[in-house]
PDB file of N, CA and C in Angstrom:
ATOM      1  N   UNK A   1       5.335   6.859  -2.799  1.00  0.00           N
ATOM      2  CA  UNK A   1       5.979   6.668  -1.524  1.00  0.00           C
ATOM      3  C   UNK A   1       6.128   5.163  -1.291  1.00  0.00           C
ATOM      4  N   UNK A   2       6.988   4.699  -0.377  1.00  0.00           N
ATOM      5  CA  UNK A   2       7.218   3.217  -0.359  1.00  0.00           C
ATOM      6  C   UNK A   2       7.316   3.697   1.521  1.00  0.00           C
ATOM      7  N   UNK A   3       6.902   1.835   1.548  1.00  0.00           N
ATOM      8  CA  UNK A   3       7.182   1.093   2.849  1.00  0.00           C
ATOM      9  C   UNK A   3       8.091   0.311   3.034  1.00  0.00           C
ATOM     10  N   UNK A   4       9.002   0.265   3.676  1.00  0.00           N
ATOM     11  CA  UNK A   4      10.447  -0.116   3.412  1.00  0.00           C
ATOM     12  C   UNK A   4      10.202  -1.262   5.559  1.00  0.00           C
ATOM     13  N   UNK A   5      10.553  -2.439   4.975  1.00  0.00           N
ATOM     14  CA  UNK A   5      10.520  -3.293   6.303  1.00  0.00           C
ATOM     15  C   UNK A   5      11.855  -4.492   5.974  1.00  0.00           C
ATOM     16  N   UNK A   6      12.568  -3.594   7.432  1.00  0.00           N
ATOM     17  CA  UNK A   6      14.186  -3.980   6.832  1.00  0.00           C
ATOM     18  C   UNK A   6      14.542  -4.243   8.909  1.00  0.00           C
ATOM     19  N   UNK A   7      15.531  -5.149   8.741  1.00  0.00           N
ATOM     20  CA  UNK A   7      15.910  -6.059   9.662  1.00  0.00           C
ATOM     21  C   UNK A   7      17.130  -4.875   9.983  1.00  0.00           C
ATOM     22  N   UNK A   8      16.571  -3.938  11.468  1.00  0.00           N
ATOM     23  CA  UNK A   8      17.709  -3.001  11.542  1.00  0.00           C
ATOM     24  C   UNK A   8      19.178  -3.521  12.336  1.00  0.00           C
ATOM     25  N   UNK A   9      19.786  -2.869  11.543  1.00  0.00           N
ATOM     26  CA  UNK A   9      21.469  -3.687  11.601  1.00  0.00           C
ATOM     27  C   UNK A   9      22.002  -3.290  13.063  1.00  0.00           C
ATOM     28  N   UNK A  10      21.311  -1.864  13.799  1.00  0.00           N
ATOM     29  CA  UNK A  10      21.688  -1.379  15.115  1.00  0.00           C
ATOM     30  C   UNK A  10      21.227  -2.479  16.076  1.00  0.00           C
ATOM     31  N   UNK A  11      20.146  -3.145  16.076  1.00  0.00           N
ATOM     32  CA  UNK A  11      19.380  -3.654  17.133  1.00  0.00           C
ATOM     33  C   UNK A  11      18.793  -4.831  17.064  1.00  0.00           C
ATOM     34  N   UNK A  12      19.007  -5.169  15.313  1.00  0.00           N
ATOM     35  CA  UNK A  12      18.491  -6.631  15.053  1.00  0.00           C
ATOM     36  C   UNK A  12      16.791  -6.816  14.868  1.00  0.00           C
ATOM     37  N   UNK A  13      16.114  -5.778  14.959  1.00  0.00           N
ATOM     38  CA  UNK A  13      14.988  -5.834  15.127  1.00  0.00           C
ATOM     39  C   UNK A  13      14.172  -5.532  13.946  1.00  0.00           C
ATOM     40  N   UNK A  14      12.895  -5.608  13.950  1.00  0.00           N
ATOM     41  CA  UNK A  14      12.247  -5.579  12.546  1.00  0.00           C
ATOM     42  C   UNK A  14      12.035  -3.873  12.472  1.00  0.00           C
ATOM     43  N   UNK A  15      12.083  -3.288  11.609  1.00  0.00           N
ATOM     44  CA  UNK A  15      11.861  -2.023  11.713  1.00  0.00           C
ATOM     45  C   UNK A  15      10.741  -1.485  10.743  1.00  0.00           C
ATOM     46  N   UNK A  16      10.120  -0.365  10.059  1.00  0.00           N
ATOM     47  CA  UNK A  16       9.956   0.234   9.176  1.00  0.00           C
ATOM     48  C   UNK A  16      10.057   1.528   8.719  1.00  0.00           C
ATOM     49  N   UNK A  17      10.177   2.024   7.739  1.00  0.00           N
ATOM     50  CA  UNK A  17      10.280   3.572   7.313  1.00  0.00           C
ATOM     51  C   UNK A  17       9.395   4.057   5.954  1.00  0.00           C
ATOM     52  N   UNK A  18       9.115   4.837   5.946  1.00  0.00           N
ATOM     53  CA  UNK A  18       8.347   5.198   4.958  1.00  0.00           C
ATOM     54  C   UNK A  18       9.356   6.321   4.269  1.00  0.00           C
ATOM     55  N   UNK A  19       9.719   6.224   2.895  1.00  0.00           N
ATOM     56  CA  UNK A  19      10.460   6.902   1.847  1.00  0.00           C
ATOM     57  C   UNK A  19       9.988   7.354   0.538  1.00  0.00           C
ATOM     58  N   UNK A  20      10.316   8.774   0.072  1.00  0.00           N
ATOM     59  CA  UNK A  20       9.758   8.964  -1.118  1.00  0.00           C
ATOM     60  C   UNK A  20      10.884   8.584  -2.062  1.00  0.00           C
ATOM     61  N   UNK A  21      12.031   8.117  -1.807  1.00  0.00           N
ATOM     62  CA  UNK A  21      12.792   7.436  -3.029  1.00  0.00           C
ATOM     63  C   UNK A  21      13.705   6.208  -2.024  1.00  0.00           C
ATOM     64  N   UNK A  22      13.165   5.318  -3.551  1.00  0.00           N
ATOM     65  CA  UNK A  22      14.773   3.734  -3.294  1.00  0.00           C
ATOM     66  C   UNK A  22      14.957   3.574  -4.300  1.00  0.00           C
ATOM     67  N   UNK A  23      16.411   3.820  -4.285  1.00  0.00           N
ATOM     68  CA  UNK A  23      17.059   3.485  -5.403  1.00  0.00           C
ATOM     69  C   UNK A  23      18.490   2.609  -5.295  1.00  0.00           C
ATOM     70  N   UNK A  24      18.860   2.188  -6.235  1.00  0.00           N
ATOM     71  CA  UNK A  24      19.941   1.494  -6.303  1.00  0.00           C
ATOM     72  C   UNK A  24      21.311   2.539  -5.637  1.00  0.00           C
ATOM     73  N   UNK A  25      21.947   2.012  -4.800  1.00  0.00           N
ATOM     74  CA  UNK A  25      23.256   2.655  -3.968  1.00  0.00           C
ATOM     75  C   UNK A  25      24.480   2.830  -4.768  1.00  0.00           C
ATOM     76  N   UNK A  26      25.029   3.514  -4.429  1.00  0.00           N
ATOM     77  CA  UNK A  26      26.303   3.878  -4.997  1.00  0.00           C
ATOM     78  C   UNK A  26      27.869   2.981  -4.517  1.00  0.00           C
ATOM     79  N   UNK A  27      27.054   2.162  -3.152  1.00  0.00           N
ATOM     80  CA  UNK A  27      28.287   1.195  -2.728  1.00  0.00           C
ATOM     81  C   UNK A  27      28.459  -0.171  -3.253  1.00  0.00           C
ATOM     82  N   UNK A  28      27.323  -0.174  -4.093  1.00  0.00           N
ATOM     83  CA  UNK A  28      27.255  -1.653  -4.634  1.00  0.00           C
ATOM     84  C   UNK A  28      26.622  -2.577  -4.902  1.00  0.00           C
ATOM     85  N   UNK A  29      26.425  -3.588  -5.633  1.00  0.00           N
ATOM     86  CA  UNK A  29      25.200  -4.261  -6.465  1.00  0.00           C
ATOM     87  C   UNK A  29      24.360  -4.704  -4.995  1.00  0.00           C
ATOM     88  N   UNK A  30      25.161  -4.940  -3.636  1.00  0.00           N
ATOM     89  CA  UNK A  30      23.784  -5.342  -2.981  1.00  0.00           C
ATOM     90  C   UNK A  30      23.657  -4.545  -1.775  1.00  0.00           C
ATOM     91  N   UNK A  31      23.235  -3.165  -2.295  1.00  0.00           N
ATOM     92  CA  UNK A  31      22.789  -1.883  -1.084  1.00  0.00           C
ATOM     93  C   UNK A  31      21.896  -1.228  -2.138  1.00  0.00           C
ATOM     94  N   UNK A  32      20.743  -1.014  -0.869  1.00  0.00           N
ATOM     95  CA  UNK A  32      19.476   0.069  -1.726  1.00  0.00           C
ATOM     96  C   UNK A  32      19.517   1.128  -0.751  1.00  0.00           C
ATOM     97  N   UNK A  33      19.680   2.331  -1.815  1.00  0.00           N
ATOM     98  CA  UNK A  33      19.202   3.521  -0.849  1.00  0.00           C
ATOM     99  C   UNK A  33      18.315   4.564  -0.766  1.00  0.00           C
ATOM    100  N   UNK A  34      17.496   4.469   0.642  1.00  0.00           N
ATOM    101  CA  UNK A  34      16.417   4.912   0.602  1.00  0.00           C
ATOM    102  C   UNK A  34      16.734   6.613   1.018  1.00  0.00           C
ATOM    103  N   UNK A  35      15.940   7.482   0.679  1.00  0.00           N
ATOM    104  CA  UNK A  35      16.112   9.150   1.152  1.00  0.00           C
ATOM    105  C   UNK A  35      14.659   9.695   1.363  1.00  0.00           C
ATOM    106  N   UNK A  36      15.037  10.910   1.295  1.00  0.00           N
ATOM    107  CA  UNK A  36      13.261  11.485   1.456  1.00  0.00           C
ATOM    108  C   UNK A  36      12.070  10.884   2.440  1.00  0.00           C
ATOM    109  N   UNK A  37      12.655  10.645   3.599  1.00  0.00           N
ATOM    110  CA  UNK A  37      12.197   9.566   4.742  1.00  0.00           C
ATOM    111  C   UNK A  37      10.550  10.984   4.927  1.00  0.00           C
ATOM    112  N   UNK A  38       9.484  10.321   4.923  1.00  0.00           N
ATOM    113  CA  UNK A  38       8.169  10.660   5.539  1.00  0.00           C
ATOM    114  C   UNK A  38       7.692  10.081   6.807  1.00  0.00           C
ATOM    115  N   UNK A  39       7.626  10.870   7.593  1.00  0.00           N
ATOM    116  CA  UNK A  39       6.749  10.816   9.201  1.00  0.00           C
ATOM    117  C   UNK A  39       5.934  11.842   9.343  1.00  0.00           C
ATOM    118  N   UNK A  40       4.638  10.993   9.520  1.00  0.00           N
ATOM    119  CA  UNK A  40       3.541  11.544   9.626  1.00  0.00           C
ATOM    120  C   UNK A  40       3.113  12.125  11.722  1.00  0.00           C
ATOM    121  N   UNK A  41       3.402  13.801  11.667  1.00  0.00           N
ATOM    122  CA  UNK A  41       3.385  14.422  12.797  1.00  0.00           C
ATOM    123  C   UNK A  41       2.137  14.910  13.164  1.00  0.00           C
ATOM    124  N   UNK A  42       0.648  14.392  12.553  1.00  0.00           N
ATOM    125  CA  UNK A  42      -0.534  15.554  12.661  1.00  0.00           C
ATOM    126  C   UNK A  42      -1.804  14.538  13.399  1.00  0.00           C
ATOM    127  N   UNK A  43      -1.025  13.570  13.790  1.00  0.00           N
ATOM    128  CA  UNK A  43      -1.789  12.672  14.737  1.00  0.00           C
ATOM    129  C   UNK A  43      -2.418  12.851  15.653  1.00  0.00           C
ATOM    130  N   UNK A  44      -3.388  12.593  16.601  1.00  0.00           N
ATOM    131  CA  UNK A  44      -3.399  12.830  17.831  1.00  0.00           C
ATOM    132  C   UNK A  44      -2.909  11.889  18.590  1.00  0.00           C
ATOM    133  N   UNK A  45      -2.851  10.906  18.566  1.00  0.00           N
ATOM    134  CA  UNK A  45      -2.301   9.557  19.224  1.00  0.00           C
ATOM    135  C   UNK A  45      -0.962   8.874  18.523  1.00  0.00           C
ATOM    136  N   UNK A  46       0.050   9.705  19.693  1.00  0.00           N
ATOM    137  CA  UNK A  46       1.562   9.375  19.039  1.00  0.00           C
ATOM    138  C   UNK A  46       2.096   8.059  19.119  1.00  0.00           C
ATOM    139  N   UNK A  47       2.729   7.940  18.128  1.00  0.00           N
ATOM    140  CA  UNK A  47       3.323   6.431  18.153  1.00  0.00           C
ATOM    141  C   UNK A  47       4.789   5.786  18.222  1.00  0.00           C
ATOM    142  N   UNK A  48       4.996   5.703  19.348  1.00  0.00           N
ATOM    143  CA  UNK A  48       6.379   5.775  19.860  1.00  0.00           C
ATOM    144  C   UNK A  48       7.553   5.642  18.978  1.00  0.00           C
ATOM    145  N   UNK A  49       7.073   3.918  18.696  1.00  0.00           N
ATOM    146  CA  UNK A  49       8.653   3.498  17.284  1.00  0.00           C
ATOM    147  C   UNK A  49       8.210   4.426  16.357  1.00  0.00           C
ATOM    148  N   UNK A  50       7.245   5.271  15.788  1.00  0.00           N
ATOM    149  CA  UNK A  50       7.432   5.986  14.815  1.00  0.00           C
ATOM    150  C   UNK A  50       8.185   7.549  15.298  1.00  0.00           C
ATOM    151  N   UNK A  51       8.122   7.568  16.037  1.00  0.00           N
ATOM    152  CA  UNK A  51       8.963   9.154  16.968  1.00  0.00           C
ATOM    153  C   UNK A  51      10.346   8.817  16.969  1.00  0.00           C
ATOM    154  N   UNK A  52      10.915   7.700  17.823  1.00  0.00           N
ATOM    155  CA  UNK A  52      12.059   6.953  17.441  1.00  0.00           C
ATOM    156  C   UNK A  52      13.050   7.041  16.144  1.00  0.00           C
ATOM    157  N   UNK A  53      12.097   6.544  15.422  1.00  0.00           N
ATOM    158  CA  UNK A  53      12.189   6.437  13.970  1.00  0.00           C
ATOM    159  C   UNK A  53      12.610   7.793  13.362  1.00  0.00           C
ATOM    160  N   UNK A  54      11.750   8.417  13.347  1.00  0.00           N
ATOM    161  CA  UNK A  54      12.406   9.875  13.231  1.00  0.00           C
ATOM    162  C   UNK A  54      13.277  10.905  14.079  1.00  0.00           C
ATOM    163  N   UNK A  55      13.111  10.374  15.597  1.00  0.00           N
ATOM    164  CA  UNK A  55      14.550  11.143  15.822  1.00  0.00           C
ATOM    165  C   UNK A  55      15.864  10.766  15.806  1.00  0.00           C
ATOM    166  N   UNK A  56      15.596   9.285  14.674  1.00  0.00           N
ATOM    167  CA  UNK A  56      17.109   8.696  14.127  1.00  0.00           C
ATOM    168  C   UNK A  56      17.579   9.340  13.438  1.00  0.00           C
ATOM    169  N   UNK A  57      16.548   9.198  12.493  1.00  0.00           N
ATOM    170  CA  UNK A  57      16.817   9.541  10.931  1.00  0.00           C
ATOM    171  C   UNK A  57      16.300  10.846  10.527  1.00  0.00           C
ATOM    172  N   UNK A  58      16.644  12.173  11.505  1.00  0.00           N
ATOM    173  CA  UNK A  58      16.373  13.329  11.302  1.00  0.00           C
ATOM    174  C   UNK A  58      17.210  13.751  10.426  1.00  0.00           C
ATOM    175  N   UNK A  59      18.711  13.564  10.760  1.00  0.00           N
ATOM    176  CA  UNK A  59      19.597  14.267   9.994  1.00  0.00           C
ATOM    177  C   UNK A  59      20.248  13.356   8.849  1.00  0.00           C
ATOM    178  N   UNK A  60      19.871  12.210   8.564  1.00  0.00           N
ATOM    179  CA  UNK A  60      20.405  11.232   7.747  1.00  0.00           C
ATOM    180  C   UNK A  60      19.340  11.980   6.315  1.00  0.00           C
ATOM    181  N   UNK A  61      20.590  12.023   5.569  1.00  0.00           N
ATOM    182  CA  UNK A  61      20.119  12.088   4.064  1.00  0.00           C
ATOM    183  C   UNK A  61      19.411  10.841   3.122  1.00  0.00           C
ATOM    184  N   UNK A  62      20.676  10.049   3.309  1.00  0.00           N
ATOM    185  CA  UNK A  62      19.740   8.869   2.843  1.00  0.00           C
ATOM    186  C   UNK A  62      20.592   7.472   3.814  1.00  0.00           C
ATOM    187  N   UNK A  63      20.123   6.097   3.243  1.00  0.00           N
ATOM    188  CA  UNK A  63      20.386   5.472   4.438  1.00  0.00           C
ATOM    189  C   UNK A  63      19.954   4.182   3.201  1.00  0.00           C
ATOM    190  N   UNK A  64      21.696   3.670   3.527  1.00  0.00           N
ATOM    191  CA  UNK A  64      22.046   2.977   2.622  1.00  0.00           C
ATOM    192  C   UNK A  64      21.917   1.412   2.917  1.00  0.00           C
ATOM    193  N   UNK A  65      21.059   0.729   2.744  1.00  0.00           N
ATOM    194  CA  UNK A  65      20.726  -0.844   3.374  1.00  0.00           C
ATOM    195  C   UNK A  65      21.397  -2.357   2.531  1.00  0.00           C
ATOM    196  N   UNK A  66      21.985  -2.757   3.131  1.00  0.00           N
ATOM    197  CA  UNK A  66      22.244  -4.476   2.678  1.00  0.00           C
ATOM    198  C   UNK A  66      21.037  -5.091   2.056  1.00  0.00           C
ATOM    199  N   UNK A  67      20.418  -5.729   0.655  1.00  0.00           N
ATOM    200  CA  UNK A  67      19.633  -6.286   0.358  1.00  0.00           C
ATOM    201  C   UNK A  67      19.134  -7.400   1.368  1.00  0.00           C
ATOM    202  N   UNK A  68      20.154  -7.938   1.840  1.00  0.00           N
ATOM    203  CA  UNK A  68      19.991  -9.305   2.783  1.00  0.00           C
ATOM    204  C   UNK A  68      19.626  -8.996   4.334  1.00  0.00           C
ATOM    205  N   UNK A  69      19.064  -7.471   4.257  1.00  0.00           N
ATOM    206  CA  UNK A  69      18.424  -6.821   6.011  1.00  0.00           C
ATOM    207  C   UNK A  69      16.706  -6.332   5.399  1.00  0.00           C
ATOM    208  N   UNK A  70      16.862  -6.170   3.975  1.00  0.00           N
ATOM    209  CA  UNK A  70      15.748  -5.926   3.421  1.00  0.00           C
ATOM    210  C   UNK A  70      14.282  -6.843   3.437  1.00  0.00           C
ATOM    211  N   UNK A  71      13.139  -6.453   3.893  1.00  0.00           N
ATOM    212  CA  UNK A  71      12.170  -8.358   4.364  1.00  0.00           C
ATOM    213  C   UNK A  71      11.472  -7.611   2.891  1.00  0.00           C
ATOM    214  N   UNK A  72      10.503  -6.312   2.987  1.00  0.00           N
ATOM    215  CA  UNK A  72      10.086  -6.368   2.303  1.00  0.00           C
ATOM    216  C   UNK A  72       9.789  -4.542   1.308  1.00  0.00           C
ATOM    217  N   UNK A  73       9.241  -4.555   0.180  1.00  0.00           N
ATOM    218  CA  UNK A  73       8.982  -2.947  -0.006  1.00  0.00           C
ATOM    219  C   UNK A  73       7.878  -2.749  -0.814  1.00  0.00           C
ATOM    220  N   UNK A  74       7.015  -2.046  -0.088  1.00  0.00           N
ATOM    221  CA  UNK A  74       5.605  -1.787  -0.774  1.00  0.00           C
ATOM    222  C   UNK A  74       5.617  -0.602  -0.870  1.00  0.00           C
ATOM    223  N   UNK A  75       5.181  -0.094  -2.675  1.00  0.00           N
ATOM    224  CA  UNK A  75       4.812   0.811  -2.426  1.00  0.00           C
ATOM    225  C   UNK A  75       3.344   1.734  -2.340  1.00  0.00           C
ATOM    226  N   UNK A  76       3.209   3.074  -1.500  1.00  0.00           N
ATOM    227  CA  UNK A  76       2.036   3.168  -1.308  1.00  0.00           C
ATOM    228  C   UNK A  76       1.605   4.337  -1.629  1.00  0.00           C
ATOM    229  N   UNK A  77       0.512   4.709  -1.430  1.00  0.00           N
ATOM    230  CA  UNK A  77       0.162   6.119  -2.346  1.00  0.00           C
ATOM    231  C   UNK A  77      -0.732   5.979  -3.709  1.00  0.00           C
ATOM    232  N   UNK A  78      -1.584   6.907  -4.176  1.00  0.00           N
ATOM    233  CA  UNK A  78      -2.370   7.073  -5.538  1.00  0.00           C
ATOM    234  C   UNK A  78      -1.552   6.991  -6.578  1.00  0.00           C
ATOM    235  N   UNK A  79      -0.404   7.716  -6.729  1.00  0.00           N
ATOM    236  CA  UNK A  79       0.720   7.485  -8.102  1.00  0.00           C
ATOM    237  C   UNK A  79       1.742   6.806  -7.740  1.00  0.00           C
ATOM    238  N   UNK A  80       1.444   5.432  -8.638  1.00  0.00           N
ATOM    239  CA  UNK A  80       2.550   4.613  -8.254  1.00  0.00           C
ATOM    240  C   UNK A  80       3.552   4.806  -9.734  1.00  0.00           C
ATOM    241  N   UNK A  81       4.448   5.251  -9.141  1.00  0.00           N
ATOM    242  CA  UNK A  81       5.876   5.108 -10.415  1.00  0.00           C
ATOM    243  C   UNK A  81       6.400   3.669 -10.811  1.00  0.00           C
ATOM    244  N   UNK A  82       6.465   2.654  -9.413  1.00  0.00           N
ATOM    245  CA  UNK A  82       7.076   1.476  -9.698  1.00  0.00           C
ATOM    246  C   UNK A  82       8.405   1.456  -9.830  1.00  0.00           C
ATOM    247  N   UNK A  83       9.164   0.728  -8.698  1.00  0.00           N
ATOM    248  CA  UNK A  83      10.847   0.993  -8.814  1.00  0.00           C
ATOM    249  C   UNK A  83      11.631   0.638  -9.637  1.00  0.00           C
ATOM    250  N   UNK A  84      12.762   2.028 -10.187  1.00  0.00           N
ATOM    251  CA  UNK A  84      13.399   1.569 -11.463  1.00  0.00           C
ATOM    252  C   UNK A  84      14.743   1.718 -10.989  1.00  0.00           C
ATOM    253  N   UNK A  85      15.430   0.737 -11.002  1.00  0.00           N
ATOM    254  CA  UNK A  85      17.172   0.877 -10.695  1.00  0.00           C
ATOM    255  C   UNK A  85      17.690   0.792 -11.459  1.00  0.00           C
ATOM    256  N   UNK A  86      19.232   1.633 -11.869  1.00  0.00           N
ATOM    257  CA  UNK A  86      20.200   2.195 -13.003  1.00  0.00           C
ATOM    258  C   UNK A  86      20.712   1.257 -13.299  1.00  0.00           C
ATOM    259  N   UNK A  87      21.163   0.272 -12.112  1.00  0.00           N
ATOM    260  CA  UNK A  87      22.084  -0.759 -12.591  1.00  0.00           C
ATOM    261  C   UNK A  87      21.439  -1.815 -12.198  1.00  0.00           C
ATOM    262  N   UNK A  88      20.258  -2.504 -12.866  1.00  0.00           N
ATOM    263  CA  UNK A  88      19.323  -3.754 -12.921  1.00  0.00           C
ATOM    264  C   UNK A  88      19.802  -4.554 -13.435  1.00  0.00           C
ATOM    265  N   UNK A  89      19.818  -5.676 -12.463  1.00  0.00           N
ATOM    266  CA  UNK A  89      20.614  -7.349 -12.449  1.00  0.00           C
ATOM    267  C   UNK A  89      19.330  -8.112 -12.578  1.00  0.00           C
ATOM    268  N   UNK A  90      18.621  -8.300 -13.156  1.00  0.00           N
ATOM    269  CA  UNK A  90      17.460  -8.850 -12.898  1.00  0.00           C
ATOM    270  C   UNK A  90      17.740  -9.920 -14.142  1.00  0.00           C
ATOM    271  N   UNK A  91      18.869  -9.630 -14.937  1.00  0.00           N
ATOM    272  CA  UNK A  91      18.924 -10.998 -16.300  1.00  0.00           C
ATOM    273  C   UNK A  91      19.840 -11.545 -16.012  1.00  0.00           C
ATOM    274  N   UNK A  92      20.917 -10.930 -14.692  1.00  0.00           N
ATOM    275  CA  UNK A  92      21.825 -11.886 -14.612  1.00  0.00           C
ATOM    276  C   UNK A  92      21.587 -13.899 -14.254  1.00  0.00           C
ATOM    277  N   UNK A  93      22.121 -14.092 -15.140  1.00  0.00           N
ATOM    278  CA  UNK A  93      22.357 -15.731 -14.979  1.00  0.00           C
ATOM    279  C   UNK A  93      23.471 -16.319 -14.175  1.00  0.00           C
ATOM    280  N   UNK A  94      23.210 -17.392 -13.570  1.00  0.00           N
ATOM    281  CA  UNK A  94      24.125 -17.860 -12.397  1.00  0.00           C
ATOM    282  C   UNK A  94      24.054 -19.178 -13.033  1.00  0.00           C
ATOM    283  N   UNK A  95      25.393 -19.656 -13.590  1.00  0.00           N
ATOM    284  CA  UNK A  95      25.921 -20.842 -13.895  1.00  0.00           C
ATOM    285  C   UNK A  95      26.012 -22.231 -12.817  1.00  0.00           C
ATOM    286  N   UNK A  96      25.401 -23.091 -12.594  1.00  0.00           N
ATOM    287  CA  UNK A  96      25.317 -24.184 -11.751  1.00  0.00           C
ATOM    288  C   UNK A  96      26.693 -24.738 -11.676  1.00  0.00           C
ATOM    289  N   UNK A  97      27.583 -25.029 -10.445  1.00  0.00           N
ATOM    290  CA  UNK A  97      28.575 -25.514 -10.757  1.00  0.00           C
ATOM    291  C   UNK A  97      28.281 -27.031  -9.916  1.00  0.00           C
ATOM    292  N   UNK A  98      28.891 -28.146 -10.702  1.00  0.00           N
ATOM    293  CA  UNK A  98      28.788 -29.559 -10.087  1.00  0.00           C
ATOM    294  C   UNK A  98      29.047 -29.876  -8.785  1.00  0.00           C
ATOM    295  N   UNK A  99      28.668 -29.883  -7.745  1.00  0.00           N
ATOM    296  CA  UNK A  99      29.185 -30.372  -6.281  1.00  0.00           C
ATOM    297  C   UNK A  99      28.972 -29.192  -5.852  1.00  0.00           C
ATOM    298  N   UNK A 100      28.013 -28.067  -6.024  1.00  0.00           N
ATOM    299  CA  UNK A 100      28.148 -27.261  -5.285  1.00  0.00           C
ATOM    300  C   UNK A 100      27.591 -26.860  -4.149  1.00  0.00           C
ATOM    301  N   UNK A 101      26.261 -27.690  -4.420  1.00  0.00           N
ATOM    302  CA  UNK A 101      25.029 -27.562  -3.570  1.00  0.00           C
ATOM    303  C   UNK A 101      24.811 -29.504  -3.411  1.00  0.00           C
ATOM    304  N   UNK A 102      24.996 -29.708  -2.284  1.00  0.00           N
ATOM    305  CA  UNK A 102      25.109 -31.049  -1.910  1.00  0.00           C
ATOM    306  C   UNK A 102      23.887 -32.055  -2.415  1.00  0.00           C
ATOM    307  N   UNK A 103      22.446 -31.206  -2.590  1.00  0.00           N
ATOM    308  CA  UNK A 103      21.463 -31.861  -3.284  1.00  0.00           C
ATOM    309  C   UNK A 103      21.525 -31.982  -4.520  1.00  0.00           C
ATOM    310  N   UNK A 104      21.775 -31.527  -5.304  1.00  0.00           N
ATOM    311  CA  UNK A 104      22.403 -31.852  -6.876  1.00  0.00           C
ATOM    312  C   UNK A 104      23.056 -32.740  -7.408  1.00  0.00           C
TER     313      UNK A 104
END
């Protein structure tokens, strides 16, 4: 399961969600999408933004985020899988161009 703490795009505010999958999106190299949203109901002492939270994202399947709203993602739980995305940019290289960055 992961902890997903992402800068919500409705309200600007810091949010979190707890998900049993993130994976790489189908809209494009910089959207992750999270599904299988977990809220924990067996509390005795309810917790508002987490009620919230789920009567957003009751009917949302999955919920597709901008990398650049993303702060952070931990994941949590006894079996950790460790996140694997289909289309991993992680070797891409970015060519320095002269004058591009004014400190250079």
């Amino acid at each position: 399961m992961y902890l997903v703490h992402f800068r919500d795009p409705e309200t600007g505010e810091i949010a979190h969600v707890k998900a049993k999958s993130v994976s790489d999106s189908s809209l494009g190299l910089s959207f992750v999408t999270l599904s299988d949203f977990v809220f924990v109901t067996s509390r005795l002492i309810a917790n508002p933004k987490e009620e919230q939270m789920r009567d957003r994202f009751k009917d949302v399947k999955a919920l597709h985020l901008s990398i650049y709203n993303i702060i952070s993602v931990e994941e949590i739980g006894a079996d950790h899988k460790a996140l694997k995305f289909k289309n991993d940019r992680s070797s891409l290289v970015v060519l320095d161009r002269p004058g591009l960055f004014p400190n250079n």
